[in-house]
Every structure is written in structure tokens, then in C-alpha cells.
Protein backbone atom coordinates (compact mmCIF):
# COMPACT_ATOMS: atom_id res chain seq x y z
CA UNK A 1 8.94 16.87 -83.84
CA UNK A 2 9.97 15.07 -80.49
CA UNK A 3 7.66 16.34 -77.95
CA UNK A 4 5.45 13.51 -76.74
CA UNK A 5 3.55 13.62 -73.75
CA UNK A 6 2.52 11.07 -71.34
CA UNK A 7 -1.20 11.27 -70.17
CA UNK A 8 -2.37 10.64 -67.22
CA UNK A 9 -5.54 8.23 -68.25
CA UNK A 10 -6.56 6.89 -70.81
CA UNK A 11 -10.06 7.56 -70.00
CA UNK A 12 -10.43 10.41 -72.21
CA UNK A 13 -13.50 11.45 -74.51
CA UNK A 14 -12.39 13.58 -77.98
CA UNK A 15 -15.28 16.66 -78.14
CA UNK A 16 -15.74 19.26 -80.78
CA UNK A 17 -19.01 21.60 -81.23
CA UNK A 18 -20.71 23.64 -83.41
CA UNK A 19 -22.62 27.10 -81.83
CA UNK A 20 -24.29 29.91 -82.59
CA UNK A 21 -22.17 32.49 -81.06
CA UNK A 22 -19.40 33.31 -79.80
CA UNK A 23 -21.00 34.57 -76.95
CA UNK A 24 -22.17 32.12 -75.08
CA UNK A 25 -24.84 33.82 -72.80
CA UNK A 26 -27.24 34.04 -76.37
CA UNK A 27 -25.78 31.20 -78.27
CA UNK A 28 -26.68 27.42 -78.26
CA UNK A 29 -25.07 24.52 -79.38
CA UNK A 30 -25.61 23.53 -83.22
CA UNK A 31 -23.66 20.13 -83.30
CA UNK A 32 -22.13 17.84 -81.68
CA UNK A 33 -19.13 15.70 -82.20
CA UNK A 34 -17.84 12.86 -79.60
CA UNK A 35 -14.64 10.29 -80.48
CA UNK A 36 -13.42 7.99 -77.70
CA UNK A 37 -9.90 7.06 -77.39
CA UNK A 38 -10.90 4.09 -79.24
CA UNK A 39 -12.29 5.85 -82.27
CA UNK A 40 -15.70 5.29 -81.93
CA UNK A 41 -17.58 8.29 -82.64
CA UNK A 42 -21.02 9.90 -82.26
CA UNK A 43 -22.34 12.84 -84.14
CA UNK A 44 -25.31 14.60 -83.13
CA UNK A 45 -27.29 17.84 -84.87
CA UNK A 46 -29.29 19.67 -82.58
CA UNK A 47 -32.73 21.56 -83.44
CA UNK A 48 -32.26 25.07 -83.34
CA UNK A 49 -34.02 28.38 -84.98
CA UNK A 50 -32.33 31.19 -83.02
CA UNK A 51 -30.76 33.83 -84.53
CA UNK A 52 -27.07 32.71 -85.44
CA UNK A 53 -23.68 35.04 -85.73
CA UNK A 54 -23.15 36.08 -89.59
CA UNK A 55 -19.86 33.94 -89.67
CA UNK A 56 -21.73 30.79 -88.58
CA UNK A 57 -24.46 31.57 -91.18
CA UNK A 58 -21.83 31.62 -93.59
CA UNK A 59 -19.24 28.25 -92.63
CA UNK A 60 -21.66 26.52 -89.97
CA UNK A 61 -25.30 26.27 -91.22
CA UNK A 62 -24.42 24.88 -95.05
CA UNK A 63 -22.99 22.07 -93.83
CA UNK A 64 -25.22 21.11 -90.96
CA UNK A 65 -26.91 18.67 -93.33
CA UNK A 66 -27.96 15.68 -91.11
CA UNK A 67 -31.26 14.84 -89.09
CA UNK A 68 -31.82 17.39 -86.24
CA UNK A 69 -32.68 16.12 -82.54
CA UNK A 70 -34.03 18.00 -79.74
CA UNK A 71 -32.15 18.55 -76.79
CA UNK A 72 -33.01 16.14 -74.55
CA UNK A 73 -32.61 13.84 -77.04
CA UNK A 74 -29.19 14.82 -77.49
CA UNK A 75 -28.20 14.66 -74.00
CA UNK A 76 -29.49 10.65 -73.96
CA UNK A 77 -27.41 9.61 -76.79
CA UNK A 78 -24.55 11.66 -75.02
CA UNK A 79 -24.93 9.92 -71.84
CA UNK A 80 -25.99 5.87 -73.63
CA UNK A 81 -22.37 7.00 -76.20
CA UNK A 82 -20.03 8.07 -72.52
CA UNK A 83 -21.52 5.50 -70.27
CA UNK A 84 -20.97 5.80 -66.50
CA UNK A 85 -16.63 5.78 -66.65
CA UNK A 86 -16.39 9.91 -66.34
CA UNK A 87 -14.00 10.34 -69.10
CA UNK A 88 -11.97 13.38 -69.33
CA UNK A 89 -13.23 15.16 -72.09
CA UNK A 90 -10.38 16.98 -74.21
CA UNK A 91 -10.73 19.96 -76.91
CA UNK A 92 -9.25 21.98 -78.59
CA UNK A 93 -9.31 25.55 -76.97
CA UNK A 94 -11.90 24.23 -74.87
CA UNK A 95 -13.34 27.32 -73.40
CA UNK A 96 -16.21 27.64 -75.61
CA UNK A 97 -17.06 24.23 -76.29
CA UNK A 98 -16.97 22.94 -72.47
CA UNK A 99 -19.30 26.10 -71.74
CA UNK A 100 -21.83 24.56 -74.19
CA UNK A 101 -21.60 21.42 -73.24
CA UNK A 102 -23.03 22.35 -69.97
CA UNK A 103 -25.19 24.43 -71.29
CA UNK A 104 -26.83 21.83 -73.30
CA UNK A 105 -27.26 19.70 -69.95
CA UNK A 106 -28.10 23.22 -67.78
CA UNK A 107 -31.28 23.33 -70.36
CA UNK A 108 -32.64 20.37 -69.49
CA UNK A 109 -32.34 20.94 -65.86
CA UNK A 110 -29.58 18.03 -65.50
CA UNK A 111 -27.04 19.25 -62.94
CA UNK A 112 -24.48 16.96 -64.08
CA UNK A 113 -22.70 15.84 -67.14
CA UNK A 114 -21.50 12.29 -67.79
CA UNK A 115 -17.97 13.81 -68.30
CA UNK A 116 -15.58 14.53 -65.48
CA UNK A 117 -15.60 17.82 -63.73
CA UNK A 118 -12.28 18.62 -65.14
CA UNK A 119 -12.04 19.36 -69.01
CA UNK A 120 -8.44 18.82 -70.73
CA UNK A 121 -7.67 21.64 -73.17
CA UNK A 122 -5.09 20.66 -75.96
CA UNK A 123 -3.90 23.78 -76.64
CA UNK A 124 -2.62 23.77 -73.21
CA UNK A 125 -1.02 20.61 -73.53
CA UNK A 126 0.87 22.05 -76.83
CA UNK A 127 1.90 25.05 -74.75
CA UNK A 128 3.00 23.10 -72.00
CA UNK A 129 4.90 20.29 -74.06
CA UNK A 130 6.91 23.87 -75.73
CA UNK A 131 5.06 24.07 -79.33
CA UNK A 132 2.85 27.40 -80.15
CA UNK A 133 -0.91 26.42 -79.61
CA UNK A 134 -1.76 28.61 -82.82
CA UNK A 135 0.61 25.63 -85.08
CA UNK A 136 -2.49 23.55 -84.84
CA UNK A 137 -4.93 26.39 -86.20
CA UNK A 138 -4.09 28.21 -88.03
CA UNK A 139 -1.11 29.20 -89.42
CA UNK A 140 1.24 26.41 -89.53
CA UNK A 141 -1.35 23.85 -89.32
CA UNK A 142 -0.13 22.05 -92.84
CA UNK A 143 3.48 22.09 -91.47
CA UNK A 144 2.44 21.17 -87.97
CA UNK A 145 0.39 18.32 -89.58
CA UNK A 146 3.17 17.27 -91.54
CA UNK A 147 5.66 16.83 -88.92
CA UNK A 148 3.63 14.61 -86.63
CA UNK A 149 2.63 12.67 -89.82
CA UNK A 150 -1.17 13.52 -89.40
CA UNK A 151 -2.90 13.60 -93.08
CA UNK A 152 -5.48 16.11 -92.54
CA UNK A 153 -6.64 15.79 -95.91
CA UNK A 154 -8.68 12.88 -94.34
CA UNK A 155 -10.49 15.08 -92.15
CA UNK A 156 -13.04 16.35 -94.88
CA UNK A 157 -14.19 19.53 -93.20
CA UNK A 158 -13.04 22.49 -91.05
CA UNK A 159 -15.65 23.19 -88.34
CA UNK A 160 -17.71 20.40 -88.39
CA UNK A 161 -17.84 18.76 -85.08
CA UNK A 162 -17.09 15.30 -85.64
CA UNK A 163 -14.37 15.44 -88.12
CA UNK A 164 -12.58 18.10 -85.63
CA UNK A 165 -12.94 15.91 -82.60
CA UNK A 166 -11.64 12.78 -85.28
CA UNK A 167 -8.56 15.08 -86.09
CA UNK A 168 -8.00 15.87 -82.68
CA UNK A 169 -7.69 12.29 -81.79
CA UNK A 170 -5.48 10.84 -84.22
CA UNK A 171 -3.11 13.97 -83.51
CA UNK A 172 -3.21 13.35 -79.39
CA UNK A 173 -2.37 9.59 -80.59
CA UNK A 174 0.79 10.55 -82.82
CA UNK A 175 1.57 13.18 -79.97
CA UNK A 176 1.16 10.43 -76.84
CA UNK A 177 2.84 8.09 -75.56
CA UNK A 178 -0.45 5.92 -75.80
């Protein structure tokens, strides 16, 4: 696979999350996972006893296994982890995971986030670079894997925040020109 793209900073923040729903006007955010460009990482369980869609009962709630932190709590270790550079934050089909993001600030009354205002989706990027967004997850992902020489048999877990923000990375770095 040839198609490498060329970003335009390097100031970029690697974000994956865990919620309740898919609907994001009832859920909330269950985990959190953060890896800067550098690899350094920050993983963060949130306190939360809301009802929870059946799916995420089933896949999500088993493995949220670590120390739980309230919100505000949260938000502090995200903004002491991102610091004051306004990194672009990038995910995977960002859509629902920027929304709570925000949402997690919104409930503390904190207008802003430490991110900038403009989120990076990587699906996009595939699309726009010519390779389906759907060879990441999840049909072809094995192949897809394969032929950027990613192992994803590293990356312990499917939906768990951290190590999907981890796999994230290391396939932006094999796909960049970084």
C-alpha cells in the first residue's frame, strides 16, 4: 500500500472513547483514551451508573476494570496530560467521540476544551488518500493491517479506549510521512 499522506502538524492528540449510547443526547462517556504523537498515553475511567445500551453492557462494561474518577476529575488530568499547545485531536470516525468529549467538558460548565476547535477524522483521511474507510473496521481490517505492516495483535482489545487510540497512532505513523 503506497498512499501516504503528509499532515499538516504534528501537533496532533490520538483520542478514543468508551459511551453509553449511541445516542448521544442520553449517553455519557465511560472511558477515556489519549496517545500523543509521541506515544505517551493517558487512560481515564469515568464514574457512571446510568442506564447503558445492551451492546455496551455486553463488550464495554466487562472490561472497564480500572479505578473510576469523577468528571471533573477527568477533565484535570485531560487538561495537566494536553497542556496549553491545542493539539488537533484525531479519531477514528470521530463523530461520536468528539461529541463526548465536549460533553464531558459541557458538564462541568467549561466552555472550552484544551483541544483545537477543529477535530481530524481518520476515516476521512483514508477516504481522501483513495482507500475504503470500512478496511480499517471491519472487514478487511487483518488485510488492511497487514499491508501497512501494523501488528494488531499488540493492541490487546477491541473497544477499549486506550488501546484504540494506541492502534490508531502507530497506523497514522506507518501511513505519514512523519
Amino acid at each position: 500500500m503506497n498512499n501516504k499522506f503528509n499532515p499538516y502538524s504534528k501537533n496532533v492528540i490520538f483520542f478514543d472513547s468508551e459511551f453509553s449510547s449511541m445516542d448521544p443526547y442520553i449517553g455519557e462517556i465511560l472511558s477515556v483514551g489519549l496517545v500523543k504523537l509521541t506515544g505517551e498515553y493517558l487512560y481515564l475511567e469515568l464514574e457512571y451508573n446510568g442506564p447503558v445500551d445492551s451492546w455496551v453492557e455486553k463488550n464495554i462494561i466487562p472490561t472497564l476494570l480500572g479505578p473510576k474518577i469523577n468528571r471533573l476529575e477527568a477533565i484535570n488530568k485531560i487538561n495537566e496530560f494536553v497542556g496549553d499547545s491545542k493539539p488537533y485531536v484525531v479519531s477514528y470516525v470521530d463523530q461520536f467521540d468528539v461529541i463526548y468529549l465536549h460533553k464531558l467538558f459541557k458538564s462541568q460548565s467549561i466552555k472550552n476544551s484544551p483541544f483545537f476547535w477543529i477535530p481530524v477524522d481518520f476515516a476521512s483521511i483514508l477516504f481522501g488518500i483513495g482507500i475504503n474507510p470500512e478496511a480499517y473496521f471491519p472487514k478487511d481490517k487483518d488485510n488492511f493491517f497487514k499491508e501497512i505492516g501494523v501488528d494488531a495483535l499488540e493492541f490487546k482489545h477491541t473497544h477499549n479506549a486506550l488501546d484504540d487510540a494506541r492502534l490508531l497512532r502507530e497506523v497514522y505513523l506507518k501511513m505519514s510521512d512523519l
